[in-house]
C-alpha atoms as a PDB file:
ATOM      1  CA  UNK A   1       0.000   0.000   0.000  1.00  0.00           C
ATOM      2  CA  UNK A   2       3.282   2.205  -0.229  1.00  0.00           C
ATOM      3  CA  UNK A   3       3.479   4.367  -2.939  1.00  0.00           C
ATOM      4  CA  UNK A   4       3.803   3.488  -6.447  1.00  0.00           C
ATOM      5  CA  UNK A   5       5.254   4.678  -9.939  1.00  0.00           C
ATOM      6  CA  UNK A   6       3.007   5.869 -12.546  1.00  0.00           C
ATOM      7  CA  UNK A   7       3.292   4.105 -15.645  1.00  0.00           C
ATOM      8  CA  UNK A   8       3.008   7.112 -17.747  1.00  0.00           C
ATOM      9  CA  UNK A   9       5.173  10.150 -15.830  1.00  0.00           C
ATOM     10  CA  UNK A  10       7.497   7.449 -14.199  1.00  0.00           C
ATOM     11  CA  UNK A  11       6.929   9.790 -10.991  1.00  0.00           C
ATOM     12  CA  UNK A  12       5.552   8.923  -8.115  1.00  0.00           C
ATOM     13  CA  UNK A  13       2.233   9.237  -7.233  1.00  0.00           C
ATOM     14  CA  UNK A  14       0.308  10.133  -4.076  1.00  0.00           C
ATOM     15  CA  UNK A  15      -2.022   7.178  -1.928  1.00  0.00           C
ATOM     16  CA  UNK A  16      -4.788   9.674  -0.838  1.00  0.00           C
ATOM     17  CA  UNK A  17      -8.588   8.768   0.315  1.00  0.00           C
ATOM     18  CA  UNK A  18     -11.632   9.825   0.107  1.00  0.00           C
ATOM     19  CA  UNK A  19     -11.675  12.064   3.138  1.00  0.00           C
ATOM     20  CA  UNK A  20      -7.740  14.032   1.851  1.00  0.00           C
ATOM     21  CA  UNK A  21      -6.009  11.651   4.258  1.00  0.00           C
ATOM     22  CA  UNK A  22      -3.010   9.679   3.799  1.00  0.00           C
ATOM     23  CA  UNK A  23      -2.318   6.670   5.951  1.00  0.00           C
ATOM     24  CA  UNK A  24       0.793   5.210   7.844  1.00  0.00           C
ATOM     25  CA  UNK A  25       1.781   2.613  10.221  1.00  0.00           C
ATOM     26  CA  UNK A  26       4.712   2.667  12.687  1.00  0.00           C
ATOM     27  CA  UNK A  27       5.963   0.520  15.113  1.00  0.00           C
ATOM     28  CA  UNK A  28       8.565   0.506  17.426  1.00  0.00           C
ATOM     29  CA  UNK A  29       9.443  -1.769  20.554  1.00  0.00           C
ATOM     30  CA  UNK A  30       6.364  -3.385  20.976  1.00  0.00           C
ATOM     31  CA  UNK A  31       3.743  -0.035  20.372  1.00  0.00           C
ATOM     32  CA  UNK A  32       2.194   0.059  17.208  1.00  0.00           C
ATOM     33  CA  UNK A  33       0.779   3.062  15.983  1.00  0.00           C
ATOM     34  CA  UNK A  34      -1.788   3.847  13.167  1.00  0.00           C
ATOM     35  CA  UNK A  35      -0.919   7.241  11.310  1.00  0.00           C
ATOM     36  CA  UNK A  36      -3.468   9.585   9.421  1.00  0.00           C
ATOM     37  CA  UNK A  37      -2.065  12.836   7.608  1.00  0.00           C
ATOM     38  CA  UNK A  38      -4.752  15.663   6.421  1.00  0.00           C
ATOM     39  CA  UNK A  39      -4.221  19.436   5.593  1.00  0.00           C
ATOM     40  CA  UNK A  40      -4.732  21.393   8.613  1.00  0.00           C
ATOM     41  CA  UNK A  41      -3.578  23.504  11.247  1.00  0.00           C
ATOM     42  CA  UNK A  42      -1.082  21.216  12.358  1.00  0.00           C
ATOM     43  CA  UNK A  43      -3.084  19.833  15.222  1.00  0.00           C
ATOM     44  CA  UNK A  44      -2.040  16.191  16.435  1.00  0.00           C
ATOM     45  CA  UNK A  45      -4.498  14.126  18.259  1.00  0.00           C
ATOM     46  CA  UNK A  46      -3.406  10.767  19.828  1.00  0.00           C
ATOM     47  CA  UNK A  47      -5.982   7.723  21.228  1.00  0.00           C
ATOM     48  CA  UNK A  48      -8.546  10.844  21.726  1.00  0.00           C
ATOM     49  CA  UNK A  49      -6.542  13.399  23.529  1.00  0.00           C
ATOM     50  CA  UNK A  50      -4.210  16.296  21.998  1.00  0.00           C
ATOM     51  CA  UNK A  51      -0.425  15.469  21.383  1.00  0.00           C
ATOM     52  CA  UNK A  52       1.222  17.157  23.795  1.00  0.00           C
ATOM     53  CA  UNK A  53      -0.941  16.667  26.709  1.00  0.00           C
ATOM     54  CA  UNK A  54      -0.203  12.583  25.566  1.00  0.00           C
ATOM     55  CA  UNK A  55       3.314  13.221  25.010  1.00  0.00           C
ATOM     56  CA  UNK A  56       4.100  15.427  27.946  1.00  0.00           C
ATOM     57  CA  UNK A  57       8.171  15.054  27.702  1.00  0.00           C
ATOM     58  CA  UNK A  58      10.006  17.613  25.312  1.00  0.00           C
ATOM     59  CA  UNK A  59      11.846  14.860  23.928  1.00  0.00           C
ATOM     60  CA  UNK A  60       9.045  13.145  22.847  1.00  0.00           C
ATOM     61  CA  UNK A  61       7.241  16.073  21.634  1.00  0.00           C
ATOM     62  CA  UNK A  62      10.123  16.752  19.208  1.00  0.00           C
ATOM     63  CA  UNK A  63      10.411  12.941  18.369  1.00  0.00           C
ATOM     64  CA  UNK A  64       6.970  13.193  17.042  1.00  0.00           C
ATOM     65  CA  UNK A  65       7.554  16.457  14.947  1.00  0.00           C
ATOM     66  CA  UNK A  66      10.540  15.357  13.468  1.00  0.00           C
ATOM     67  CA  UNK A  67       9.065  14.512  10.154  1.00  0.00           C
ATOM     68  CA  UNK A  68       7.294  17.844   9.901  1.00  0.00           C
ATOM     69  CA  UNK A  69      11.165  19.694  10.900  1.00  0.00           C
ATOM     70  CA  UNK A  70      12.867  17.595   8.313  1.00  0.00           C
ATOM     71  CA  UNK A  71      10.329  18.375   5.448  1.00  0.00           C
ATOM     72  CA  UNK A  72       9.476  21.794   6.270  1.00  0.00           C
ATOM     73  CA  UNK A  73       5.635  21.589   6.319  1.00  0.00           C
ATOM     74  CA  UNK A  74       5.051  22.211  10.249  1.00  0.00           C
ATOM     75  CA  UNK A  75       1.558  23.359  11.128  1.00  0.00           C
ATOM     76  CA  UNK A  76       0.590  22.539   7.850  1.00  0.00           C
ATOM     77  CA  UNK A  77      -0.886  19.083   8.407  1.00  0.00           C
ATOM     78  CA  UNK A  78      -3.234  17.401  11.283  1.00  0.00           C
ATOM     79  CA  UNK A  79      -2.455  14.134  12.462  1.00  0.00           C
ATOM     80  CA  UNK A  80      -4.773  11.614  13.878  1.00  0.00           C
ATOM     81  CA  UNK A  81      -3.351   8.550  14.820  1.00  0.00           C
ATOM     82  CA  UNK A  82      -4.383   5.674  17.455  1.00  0.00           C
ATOM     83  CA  UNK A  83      -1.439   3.814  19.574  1.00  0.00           C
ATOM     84  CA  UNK A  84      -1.245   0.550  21.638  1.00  0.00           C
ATOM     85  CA  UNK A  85       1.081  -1.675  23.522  1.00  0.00           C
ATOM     86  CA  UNK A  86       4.469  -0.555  24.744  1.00  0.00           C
ATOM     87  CA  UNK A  87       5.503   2.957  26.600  1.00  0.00           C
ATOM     88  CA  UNK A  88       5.221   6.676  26.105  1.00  0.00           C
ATOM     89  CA  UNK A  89       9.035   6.375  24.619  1.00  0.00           C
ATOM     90  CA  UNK A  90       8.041   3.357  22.076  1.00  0.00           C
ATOM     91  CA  UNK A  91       4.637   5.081  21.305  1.00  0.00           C
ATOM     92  CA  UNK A  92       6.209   7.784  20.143  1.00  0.00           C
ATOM     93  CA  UNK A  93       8.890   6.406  18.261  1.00  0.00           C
ATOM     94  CA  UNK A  94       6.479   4.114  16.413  1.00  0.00           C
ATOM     95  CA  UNK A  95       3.908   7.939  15.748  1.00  0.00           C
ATOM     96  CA  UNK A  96       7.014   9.359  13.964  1.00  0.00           C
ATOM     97  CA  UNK A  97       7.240   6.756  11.646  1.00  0.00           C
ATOM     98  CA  UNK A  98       3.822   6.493  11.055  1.00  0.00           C
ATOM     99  CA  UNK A  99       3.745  10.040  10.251  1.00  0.00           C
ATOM    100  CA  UNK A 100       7.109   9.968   8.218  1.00  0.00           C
ATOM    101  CA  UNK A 101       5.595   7.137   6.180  1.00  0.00           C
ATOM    102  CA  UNK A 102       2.085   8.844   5.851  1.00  0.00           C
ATOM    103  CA  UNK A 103       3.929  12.271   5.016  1.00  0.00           C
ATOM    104  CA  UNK A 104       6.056  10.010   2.184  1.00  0.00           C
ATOM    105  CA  UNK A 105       2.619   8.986   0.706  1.00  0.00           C
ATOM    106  CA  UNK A 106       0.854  12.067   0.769  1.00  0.00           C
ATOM    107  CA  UNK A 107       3.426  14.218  -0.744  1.00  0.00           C
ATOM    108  CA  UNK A 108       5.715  11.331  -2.680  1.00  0.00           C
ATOM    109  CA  UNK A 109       8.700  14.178  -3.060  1.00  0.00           C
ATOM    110  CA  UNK A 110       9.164  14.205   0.320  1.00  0.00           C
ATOM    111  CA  UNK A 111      10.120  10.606   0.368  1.00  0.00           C
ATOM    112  CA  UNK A 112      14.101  11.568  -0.580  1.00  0.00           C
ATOM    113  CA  UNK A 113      14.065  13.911   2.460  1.00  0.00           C
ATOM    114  CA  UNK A 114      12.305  11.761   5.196  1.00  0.00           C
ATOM    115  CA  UNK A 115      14.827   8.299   3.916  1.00  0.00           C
ATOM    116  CA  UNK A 116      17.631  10.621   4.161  1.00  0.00           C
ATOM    117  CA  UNK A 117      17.488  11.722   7.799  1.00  0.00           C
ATOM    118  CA  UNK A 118      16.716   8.504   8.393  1.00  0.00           C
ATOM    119  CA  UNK A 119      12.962   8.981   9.292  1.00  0.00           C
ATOM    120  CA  UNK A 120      11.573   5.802   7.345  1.00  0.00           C
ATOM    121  CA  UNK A 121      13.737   3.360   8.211  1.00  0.00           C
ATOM    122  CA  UNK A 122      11.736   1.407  11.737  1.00  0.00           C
ATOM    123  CA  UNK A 123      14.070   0.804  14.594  1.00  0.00           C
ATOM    124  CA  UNK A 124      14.650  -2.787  15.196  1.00  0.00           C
ATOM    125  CA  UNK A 125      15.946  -2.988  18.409  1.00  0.00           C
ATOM    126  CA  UNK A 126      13.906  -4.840  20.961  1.00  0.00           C
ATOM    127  CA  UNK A 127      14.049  -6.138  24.621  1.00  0.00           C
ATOM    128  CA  UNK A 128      16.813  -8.896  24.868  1.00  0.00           C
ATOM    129  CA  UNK A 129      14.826 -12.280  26.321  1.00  0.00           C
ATOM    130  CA  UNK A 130      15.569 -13.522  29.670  1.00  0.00           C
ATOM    131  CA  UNK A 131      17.860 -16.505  30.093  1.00  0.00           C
ATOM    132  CA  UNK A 132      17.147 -19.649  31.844  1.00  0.00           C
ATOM    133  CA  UNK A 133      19.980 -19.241  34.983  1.00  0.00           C
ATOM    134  CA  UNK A 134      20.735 -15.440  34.667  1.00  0.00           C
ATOM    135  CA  UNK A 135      19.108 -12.917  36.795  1.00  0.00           C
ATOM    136  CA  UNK A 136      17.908 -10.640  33.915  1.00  0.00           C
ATOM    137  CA  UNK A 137      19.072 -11.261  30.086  1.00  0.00           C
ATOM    138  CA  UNK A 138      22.731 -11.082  31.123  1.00  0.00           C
ATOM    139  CA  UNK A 139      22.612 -10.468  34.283  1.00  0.00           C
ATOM    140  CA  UNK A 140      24.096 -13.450  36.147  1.00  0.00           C
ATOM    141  CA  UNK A 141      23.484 -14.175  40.121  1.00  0.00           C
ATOM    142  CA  UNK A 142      26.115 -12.476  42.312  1.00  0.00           C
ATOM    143  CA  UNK A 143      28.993 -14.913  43.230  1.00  0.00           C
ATOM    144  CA  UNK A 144      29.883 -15.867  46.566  1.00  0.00           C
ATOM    145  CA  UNK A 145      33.174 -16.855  47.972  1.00  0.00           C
ATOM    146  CA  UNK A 146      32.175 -18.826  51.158  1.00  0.00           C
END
């Protein structure tokens, strides 16, 4: 459902719906999130409530704008998007991306921007599995002399 080339310009074209949205999904961790990019105000609304009252940390805030810094269009687009599983620091890792890849579909020019800094490419780092005999994943039991 990515974007595709047009057979006749050889350009990318746009994935847009029938309300002007563009969709995305990110995931990072183990939080999923599902992405929708409209023209607006630049209003973001996560699982019902506005952005930054969800994301309260700046960090997170600005993880979430990135794509909108990197392409230049902030406060030009609303973003609705619904999370689950994981915490605040995975949820918003896995909105960026949705919004990077939603951003990549809506305007397909963008796409050369968001790859370069790196903004479409999902993290794969995840929690290491416990170990039968360790403590934690590594972790091994304190040793005792006597």
């Amino acid at each position: 459902m990515r974007s595709e080339f047009d057979g006749n310009n050889d350009k990318l074209k746009s994935r847009i719906d029938s309300q002007n949205r563009s969709y995305g999904t990110g995931r990072r961790k183990e939080a999923s999130a599902r992405v929708w990019v409209k023209p607006g105000t630049g209003e973001i609304m996560v699982n019902g409530r506005k952005g930054f009252e969800y994301f309260e940390r700046s960090v997170l805030q600005a993880s979430v704008l990135q794509p909108f810094v990197a392409a230049n269009r902030i406060g030009q687009y609303d973003v609705f998007c619904t999370v689950r599983g994981g915490g605040l620091s995975g949820q918003a890792g896995a909105v960026r991306l949705g919004v990077s890849k939603a951003l990549a579909d809506y305007e397909p020019d963008l796409r050369v921007i968001l790859k370069s800094a790196g903004l479409l490419t999902r993290d794969s780092r995840v929690v290491e599995r416990k170990k039968y005999g360790l403590m934690k994943a590594r972790r091994s039991f304190q040793f005792s002399k006597r």
